[in-house]
C-alpha atoms as a PDB file:
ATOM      1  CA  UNK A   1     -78.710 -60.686-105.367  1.00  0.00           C
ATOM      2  CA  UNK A   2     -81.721 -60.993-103.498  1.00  0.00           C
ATOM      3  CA  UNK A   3     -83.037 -64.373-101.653  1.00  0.00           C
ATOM      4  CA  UNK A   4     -86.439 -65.467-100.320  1.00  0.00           C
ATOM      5  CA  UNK A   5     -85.318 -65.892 -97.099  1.00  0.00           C
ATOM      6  CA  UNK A   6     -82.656 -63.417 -96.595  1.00  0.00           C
ATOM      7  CA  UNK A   7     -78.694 -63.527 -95.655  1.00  0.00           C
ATOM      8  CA  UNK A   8     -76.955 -65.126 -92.800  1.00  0.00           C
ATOM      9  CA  UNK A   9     -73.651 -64.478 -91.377  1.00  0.00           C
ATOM     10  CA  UNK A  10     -71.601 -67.569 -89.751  1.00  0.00           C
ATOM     11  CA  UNK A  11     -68.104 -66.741 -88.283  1.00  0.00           C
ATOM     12  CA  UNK A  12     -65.531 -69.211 -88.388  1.00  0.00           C
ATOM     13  CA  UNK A  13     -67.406 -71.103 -91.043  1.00  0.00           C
ATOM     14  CA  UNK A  14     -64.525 -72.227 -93.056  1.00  0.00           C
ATOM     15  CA  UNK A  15     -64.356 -75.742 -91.310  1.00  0.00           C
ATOM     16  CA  UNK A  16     -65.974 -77.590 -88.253  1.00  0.00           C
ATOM     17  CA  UNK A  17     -68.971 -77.013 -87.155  1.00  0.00           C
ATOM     18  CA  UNK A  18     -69.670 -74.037 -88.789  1.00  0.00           C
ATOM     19  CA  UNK A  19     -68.922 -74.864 -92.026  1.00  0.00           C
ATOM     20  CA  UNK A  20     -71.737 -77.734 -91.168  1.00  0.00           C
ATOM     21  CA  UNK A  21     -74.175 -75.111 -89.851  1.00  0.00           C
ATOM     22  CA  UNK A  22     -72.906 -73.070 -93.598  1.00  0.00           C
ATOM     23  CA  UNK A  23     -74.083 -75.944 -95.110  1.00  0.00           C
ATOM     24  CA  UNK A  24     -77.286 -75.830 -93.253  1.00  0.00           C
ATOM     25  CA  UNK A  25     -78.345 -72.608 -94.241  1.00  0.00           C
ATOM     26  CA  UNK A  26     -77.379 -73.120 -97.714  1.00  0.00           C
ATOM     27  CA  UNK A  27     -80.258 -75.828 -97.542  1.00  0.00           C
ATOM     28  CA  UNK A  28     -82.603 -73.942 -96.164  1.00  0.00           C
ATOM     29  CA  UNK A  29     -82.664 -71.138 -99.016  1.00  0.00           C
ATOM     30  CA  UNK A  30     -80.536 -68.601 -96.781  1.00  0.00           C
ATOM     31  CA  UNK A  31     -77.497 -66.863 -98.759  1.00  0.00           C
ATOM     32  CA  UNK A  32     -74.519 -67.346 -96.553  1.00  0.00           C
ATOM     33  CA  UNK A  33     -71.490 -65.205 -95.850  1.00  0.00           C
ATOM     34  CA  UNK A  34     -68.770 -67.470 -94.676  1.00  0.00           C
ATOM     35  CA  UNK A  35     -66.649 -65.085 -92.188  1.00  0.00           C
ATOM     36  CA  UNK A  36     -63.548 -66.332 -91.329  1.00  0.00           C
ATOM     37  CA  UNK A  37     -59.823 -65.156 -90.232  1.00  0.00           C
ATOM     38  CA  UNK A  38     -58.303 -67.932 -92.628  1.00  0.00           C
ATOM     39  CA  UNK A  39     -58.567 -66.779 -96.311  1.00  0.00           C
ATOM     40  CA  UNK A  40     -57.229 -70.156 -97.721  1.00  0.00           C
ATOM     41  CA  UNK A  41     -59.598 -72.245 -95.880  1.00  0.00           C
ATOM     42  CA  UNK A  42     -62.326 -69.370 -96.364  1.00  0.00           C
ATOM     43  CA  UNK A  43     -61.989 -69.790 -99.831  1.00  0.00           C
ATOM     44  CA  UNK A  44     -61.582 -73.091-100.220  1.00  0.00           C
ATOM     45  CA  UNK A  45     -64.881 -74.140 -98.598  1.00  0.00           C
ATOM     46  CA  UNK A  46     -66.683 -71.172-100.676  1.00  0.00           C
ATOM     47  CA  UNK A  47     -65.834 -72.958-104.199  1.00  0.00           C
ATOM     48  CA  UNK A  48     -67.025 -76.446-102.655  1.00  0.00           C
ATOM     49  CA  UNK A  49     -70.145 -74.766-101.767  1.00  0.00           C
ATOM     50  CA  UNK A  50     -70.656 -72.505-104.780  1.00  0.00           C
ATOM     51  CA  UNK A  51     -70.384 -76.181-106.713  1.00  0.00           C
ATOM     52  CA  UNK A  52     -73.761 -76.613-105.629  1.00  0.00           C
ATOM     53  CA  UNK A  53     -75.581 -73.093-104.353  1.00  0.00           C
ATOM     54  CA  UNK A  54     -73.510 -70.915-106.533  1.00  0.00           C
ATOM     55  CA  UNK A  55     -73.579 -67.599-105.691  1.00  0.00           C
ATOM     56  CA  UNK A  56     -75.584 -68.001-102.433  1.00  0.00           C
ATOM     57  CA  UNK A  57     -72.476 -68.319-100.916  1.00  0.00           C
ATOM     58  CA  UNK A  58     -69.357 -65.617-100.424  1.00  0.00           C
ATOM     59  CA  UNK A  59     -66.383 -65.266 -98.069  1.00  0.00           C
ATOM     60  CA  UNK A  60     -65.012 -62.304 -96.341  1.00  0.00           C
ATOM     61  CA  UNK A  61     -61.584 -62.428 -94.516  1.00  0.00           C
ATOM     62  CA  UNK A  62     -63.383 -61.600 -90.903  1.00  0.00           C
ATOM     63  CA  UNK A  63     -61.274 -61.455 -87.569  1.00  0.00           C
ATOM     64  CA  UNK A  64     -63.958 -61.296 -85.368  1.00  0.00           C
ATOM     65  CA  UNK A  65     -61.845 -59.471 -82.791  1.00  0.00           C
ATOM     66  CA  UNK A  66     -62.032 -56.493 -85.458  1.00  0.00           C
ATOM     67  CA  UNK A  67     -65.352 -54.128 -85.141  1.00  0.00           C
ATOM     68  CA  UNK A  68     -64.496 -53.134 -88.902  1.00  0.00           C
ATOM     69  CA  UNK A  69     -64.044 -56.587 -89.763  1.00  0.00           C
ATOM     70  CA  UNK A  70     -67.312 -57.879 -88.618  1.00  0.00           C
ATOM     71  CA  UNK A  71     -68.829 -54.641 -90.032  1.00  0.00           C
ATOM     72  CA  UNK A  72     -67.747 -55.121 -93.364  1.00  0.00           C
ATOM     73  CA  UNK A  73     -69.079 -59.158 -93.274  1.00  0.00           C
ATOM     74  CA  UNK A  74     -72.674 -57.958 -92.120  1.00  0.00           C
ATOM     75  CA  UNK A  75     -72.807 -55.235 -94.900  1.00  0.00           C
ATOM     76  CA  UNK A  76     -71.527 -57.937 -97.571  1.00  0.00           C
ATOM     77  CA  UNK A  77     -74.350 -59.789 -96.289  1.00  0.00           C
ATOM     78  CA  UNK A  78     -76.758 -57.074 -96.504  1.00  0.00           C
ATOM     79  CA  UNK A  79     -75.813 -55.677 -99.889  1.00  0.00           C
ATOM     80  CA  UNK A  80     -75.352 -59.481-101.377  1.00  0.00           C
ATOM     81  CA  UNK A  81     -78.580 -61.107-100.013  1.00  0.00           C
ATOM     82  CA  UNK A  82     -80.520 -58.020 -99.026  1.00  0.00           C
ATOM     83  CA  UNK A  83     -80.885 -58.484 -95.578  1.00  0.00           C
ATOM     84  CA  UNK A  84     -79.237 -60.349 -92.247  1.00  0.00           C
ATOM     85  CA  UNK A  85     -81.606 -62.267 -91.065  1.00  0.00           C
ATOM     86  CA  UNK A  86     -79.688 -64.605 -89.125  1.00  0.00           C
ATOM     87  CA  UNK A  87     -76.103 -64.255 -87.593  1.00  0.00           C
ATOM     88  CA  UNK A  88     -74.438 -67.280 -86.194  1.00  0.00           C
ATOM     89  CA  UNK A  89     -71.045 -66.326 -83.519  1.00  0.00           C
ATOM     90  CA  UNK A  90     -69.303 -69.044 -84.013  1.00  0.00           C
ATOM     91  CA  UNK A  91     -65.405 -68.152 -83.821  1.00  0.00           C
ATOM     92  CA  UNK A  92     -63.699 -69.513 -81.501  1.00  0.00           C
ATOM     93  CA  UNK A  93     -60.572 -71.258 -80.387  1.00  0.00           C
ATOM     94  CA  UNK A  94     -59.129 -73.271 -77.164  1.00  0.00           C
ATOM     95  CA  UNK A  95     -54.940 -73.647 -76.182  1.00  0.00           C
ATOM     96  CA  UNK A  96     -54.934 -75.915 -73.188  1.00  0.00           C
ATOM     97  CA  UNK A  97     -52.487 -75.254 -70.355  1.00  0.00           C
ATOM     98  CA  UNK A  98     -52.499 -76.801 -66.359  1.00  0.00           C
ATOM     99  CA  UNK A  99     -54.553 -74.608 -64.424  1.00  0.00           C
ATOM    100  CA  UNK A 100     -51.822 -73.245 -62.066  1.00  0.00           C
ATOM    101  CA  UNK A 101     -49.944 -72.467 -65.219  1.00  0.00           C
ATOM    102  CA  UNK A 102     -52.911 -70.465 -66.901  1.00  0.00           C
ATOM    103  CA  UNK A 103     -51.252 -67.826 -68.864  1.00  0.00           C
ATOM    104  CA  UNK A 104     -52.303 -64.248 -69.170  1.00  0.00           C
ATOM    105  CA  UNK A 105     -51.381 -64.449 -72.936  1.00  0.00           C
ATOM    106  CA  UNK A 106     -53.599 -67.236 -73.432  1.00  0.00           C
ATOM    107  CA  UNK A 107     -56.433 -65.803 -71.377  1.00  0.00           C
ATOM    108  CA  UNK A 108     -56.312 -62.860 -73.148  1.00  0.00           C
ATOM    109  CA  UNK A 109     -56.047 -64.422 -76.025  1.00  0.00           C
ATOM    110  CA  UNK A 110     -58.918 -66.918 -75.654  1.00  0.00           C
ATOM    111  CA  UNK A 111     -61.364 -64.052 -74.398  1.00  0.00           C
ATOM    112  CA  UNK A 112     -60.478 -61.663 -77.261  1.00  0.00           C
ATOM    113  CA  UNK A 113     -62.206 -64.195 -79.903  1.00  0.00           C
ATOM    114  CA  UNK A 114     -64.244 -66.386 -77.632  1.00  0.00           C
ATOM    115  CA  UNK A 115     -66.123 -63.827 -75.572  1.00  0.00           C
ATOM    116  CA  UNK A 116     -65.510 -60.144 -77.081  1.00  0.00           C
ATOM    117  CA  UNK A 117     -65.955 -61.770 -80.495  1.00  0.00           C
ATOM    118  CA  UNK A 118     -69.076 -62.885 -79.690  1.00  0.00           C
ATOM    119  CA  UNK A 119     -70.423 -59.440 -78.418  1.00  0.00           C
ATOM    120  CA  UNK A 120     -68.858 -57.551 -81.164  1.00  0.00           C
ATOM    121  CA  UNK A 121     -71.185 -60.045 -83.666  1.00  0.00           C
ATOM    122  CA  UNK A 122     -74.672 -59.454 -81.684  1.00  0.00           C
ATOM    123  CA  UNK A 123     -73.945 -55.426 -81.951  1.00  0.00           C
ATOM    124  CA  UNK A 124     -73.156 -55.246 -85.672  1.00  0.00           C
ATOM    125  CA  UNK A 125     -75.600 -58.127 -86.428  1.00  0.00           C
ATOM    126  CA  UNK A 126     -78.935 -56.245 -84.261  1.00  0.00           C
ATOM    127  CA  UNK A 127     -77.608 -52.501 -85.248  1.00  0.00           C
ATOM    128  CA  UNK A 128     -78.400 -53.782 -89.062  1.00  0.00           C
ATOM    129  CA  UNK A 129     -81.019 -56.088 -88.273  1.00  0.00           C
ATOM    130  CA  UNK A 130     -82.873 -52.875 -86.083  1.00  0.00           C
ATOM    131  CA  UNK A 131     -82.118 -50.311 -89.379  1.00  0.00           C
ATOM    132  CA  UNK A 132     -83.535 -52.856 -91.708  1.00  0.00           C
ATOM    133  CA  UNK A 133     -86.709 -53.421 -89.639  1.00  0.00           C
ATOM    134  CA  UNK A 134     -85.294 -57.399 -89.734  1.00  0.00           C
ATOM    135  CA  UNK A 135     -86.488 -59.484 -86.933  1.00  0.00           C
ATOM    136  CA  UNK A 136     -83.784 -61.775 -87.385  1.00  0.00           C
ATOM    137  CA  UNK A 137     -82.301 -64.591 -85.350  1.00  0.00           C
ATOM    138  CA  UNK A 138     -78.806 -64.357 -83.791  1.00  0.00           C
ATOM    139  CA  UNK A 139     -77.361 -67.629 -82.423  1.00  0.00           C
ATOM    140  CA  UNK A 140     -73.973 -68.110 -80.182  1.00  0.00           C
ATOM    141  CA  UNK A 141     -71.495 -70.822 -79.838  1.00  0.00           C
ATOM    142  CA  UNK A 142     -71.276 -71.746 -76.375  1.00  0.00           C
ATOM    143  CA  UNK A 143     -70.271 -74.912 -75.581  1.00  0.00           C
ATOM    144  CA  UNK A 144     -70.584 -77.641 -72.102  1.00  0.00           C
ATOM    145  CA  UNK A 145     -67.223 -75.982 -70.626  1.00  0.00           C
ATOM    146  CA  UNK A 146     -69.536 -72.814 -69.871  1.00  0.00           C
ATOM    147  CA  UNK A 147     -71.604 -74.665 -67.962  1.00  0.00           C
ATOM    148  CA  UNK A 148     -68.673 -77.089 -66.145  1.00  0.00           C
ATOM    149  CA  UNK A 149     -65.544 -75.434 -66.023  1.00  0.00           C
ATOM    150  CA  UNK A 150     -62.354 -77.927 -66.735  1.00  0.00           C
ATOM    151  CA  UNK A 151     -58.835 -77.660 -65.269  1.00  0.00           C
ATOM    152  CA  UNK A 152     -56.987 -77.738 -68.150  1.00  0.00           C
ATOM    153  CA  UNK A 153     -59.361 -75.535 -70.099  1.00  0.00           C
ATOM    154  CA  UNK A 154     -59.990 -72.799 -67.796  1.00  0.00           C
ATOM    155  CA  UNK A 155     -59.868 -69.369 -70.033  1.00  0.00           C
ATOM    156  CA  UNK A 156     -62.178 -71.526 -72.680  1.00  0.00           C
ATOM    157  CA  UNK A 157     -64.485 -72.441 -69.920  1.00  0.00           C
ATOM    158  CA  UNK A 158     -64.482 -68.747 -68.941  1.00  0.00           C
ATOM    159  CA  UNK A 159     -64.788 -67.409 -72.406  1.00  0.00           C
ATOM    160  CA  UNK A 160     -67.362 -69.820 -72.875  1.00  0.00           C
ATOM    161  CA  UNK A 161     -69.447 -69.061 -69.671  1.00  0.00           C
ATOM    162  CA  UNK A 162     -69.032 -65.023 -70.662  1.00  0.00           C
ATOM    163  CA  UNK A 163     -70.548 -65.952 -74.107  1.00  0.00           C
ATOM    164  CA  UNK A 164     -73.566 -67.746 -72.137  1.00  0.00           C
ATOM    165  CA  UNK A 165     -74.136 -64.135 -70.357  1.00  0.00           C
ATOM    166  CA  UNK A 166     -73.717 -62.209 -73.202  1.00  0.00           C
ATOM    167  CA  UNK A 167     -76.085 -64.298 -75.084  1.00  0.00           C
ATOM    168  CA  UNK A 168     -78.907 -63.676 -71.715  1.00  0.00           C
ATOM    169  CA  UNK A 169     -77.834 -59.568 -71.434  1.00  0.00           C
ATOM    170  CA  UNK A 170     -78.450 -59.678 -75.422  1.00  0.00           C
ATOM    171  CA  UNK A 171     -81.705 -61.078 -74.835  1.00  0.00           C
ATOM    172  CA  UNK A 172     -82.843 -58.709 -72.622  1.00  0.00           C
ATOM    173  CA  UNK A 173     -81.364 -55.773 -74.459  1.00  0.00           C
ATOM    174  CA  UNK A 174     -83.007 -56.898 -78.151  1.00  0.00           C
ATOM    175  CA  UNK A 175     -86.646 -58.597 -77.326  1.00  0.00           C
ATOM    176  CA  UNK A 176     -88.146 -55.185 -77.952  1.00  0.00           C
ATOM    177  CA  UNK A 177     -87.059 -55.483 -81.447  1.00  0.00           C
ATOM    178  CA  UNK A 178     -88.210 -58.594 -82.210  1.00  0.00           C
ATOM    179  CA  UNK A 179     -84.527 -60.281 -82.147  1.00  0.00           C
ATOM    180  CA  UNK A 180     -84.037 -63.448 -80.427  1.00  0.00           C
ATOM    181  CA  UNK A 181     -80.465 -64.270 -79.577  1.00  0.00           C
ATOM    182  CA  UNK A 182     -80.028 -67.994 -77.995  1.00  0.00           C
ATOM    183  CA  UNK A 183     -77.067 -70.358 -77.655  1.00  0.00           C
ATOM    184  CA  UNK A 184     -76.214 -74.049 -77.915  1.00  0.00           C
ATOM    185  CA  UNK A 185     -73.235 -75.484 -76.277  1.00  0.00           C
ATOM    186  CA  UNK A 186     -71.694 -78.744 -78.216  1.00  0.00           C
ATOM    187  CA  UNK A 187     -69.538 -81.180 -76.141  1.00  0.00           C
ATOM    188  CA  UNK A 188     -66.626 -83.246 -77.385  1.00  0.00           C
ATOM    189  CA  UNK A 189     -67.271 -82.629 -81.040  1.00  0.00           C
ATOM    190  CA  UNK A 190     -64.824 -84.612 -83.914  1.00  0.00           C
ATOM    191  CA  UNK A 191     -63.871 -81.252 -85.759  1.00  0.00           C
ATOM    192  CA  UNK A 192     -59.833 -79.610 -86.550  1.00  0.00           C
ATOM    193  CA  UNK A 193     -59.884 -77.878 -82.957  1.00  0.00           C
ATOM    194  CA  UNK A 194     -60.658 -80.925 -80.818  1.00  0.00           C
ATOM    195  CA  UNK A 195     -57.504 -82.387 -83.168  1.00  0.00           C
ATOM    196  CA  UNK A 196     -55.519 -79.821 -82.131  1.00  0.00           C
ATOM    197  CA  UNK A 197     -56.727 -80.090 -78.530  1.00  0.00           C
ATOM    198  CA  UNK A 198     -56.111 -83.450 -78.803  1.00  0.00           C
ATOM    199  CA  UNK A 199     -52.150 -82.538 -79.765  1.00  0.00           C
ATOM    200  CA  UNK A 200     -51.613 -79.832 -77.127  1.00  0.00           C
ATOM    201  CA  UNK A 201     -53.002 -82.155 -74.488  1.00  0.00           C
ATOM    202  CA  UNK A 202     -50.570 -84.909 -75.572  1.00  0.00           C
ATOM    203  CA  UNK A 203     -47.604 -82.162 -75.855  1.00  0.00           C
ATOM    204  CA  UNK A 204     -48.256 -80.984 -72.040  1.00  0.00           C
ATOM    205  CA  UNK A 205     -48.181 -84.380 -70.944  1.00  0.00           C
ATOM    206  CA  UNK A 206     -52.129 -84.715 -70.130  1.00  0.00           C
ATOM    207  CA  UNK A 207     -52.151 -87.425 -72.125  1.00  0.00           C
ATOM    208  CA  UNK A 208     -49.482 -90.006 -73.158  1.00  0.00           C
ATOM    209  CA  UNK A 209     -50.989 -91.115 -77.128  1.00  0.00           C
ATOM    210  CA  UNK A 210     -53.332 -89.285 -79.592  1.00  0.00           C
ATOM    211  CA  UNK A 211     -56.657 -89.813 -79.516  1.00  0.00           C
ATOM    212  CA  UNK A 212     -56.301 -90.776 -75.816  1.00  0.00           C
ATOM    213  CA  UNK A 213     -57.979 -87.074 -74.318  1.00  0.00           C
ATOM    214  CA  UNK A 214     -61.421 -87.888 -76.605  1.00  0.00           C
ATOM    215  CA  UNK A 215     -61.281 -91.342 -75.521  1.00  0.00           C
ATOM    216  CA  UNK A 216     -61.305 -90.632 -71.932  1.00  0.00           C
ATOM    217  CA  UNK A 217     -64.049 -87.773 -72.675  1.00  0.00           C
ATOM    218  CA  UNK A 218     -66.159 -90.178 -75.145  1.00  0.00           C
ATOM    219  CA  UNK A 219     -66.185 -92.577 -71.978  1.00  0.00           C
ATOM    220  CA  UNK A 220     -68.488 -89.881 -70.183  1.00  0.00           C
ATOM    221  CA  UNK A 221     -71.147 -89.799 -73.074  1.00  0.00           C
ATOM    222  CA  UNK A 222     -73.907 -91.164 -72.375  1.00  0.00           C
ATOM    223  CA  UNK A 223     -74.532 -91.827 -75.929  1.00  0.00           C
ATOM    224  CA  UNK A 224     -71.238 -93.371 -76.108  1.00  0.00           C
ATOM    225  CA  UNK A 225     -69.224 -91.305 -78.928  1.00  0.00           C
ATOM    226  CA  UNK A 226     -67.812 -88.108 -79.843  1.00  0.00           C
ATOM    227  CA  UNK A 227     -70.462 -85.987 -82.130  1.00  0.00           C
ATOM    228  CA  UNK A 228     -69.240 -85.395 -85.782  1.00  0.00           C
ATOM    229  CA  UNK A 229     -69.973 -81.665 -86.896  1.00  0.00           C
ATOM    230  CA  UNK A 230     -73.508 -82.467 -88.358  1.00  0.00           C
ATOM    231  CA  UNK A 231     -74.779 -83.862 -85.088  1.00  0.00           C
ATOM    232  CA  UNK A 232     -75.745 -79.990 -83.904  1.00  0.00           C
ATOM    233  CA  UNK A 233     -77.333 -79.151 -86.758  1.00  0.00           C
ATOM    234  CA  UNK A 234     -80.735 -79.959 -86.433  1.00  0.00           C
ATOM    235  CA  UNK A 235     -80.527 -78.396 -83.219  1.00  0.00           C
ATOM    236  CA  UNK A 236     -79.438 -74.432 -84.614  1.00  0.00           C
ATOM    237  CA  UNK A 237     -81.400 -75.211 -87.296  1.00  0.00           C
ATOM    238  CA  UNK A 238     -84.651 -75.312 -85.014  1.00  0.00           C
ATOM    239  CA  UNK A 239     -82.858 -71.962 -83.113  1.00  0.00           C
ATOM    240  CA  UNK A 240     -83.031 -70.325 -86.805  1.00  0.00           C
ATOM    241  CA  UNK A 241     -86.363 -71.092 -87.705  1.00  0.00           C
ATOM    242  CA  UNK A 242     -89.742 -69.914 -87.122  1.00  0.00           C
ATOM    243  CA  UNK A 243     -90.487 -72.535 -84.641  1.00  0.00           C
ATOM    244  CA  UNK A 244     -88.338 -70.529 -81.973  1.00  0.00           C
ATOM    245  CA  UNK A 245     -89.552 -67.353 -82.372  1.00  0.00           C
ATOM    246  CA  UNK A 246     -91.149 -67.716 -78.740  1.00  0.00           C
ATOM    247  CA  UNK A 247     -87.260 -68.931 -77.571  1.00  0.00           C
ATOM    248  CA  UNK A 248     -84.920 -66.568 -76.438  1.00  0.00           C
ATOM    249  CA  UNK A 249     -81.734 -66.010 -74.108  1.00  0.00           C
ATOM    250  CA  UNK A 250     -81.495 -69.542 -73.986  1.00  0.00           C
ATOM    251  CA  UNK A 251     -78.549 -72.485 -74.122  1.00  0.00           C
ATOM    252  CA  UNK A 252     -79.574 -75.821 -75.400  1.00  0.00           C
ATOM    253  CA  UNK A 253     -76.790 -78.079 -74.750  1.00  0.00           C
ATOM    254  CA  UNK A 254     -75.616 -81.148 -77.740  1.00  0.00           C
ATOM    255  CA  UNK A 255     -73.461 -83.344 -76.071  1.00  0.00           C
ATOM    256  CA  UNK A 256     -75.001 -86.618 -76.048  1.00  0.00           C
ATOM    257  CA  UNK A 257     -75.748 -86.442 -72.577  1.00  0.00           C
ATOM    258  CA  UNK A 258     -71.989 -85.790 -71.138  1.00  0.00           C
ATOM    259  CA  UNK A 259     -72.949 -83.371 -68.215  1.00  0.00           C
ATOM    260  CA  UNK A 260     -76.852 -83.371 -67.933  1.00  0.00           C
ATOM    261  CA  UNK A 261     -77.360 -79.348 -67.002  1.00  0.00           C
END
C-alpha cells in the first residue's frame, strides 16, 4: 500500500518508548513497521494499533544485531508503504552490575544491541533511502548515560556514548544525500526496562525496596518526576519533521533537566 508520507521503521517498538514514538508516526500519516526481537509483544501492540490505523501498521520479528534481520524490516517497509522515509534505532537494553564487577558477557552483550544495532539500522536505513532517491530522516536512541557515565551502568553508558558518535560519523558520512541522522537521549523514563532496572538494582543490593533506584534518580529532576513514555514525543516528532531539515548530527537531551549538558 502506498502512503502520503511514506514508511518508517522503529526498532524495539513493541513497548516503551517506542511503541509511543509508533504511535506518533501512526498520527502523523506515516505507515509504521514495528521491528522488534519479541514476536508476542510485536504482535500484540500491532492488533492494538491496527484497531485504529489498520493496515498502516505491520510487525517483523527484527533482532537488530542481525544485518538480514534489519534488512528484511526496511524492505517490508519499502514494499508495504513505498518508501523509508524515516528510521527510528531504538533497541536497546541495560543489565546493571557494580563497576569493578563489569562483566565481559554483559558488555558484549549491551554493545551488540545498544551500539552495533544502532549502526547496522543507519546502513540499511540510508543504503535504501540513497537507492530510492529518499531524503529521509534517521533518528537514534541515545540516552543521558552517554553524556554522564554511571557506576553501576557502565557498558550502557558506553553503548550509549558509542551511539552518540555513530549518530555524528553518520552525519558526516550522509549530509551529501540529503539524510539527516540526529539523536535524543531520555533520562529516567517510567517504561518495562527502567522496571526491570529497577529489579536488578534491588537484586544486587543497590537498593534495599522497589521503586527506591527511580526515587533517588526522580530526586535529581529538576522537574521533579520520572517522564512517562509520551513525554519524548514531541521532541522526535520535531527530529522527524520538516522543521529539522537544517538539524543534523545532533543529541537533544529529555530528561526534565536531570544533568543540564
Amino acid at each position: 500500500m502506498s502512503n502520503g508520507k511514506g514508511g518508517a521503521v522503529v526498532t524495539g517498538a513493541a513497548r516503551g518508548i517506542g511503541r509511543e514514538l509508533a504511535l506518533g508516526l501512526l498520527k502523523d500519516g506515516f505507515g509504521v513497521v514495528i521491528a522488534d526481537v519479541d514476536p508476542d509483544a510485536g504482535s500484540k501492540t500491532v492488533d492494538e494499533l491496527a484497531k485504529e490505523f489498520g493496515d498502516k501498521v505491520i510487525f517483523t520479528r527484527t533482532d537488530v544485531t542481525k544485518r538480514a534481520e534489519v534488512k528484511a524490516a526496511v524492505d517490508a517497509c519499502r514494499k508495504t508503504f513505498g518508501s523509508i522515509n524515516v528510521m527510528i534505532n531504538n533497541a536497546g537494553f541495560n543489565k546493571p552490575e557494580p563497576f569493578l564487577e563489569a562483566s565481559e558477557d554483559i558488555w558484549r552483550a549491551i554493545l551488540e544491541v545498544n551500539s552495533l544495532g544502532v549502526l547496522i539500522g543507519i546502513q540499511e536505513a540510508a543504503k535504501a533511502m540513497i537507492e530510492d532517491g529518499v531524503k529521509g530522516k534517521i533518528i537514534n536512541t541515545a540516552s543521558i548515560a552517554g553524556r554522564s557515565g554511571f557506576p553501576d551502568f557502565a557498558p550502557y553508558s558506553a553503548s550509549k556514548a558509542a551511539v552518540i558518535s555513530l549518530t555524528q560519523a553518520g552525519a558526516r558520512a550522509l549530509a551529501d544525500k540529503g539524510i539527516t541522522v540526529n539523536a535524543f537521549g531520555p533520562g529516567v523514563v517510567d517504561t518495562p526496562l527502567w522496571e526491570k532496572l529497577d529489579a536488578d538494582l534491588l537484586a544486587m543490593g543497590a537498593s534495599s525496596a522497589p521503586g527506591e533506584a527511580m526515587g533517588a534518580l526522580a530526586g535529581q529532576i529538576l522537574l521533579g518526576r520520572v517522564a512517562k513514555p509520551a513525554d519524548v514525543v514531541g521532541t522526535v516528532q520535531f527530529l522527524w519533521s520538516p522543521q529539522s531539515d537544517y538539524m543534523t548530527g545532533q543529541v537533544v537531551l529529555i530528561d526534565g533537566g536531570m544533568i543540564l549538558q
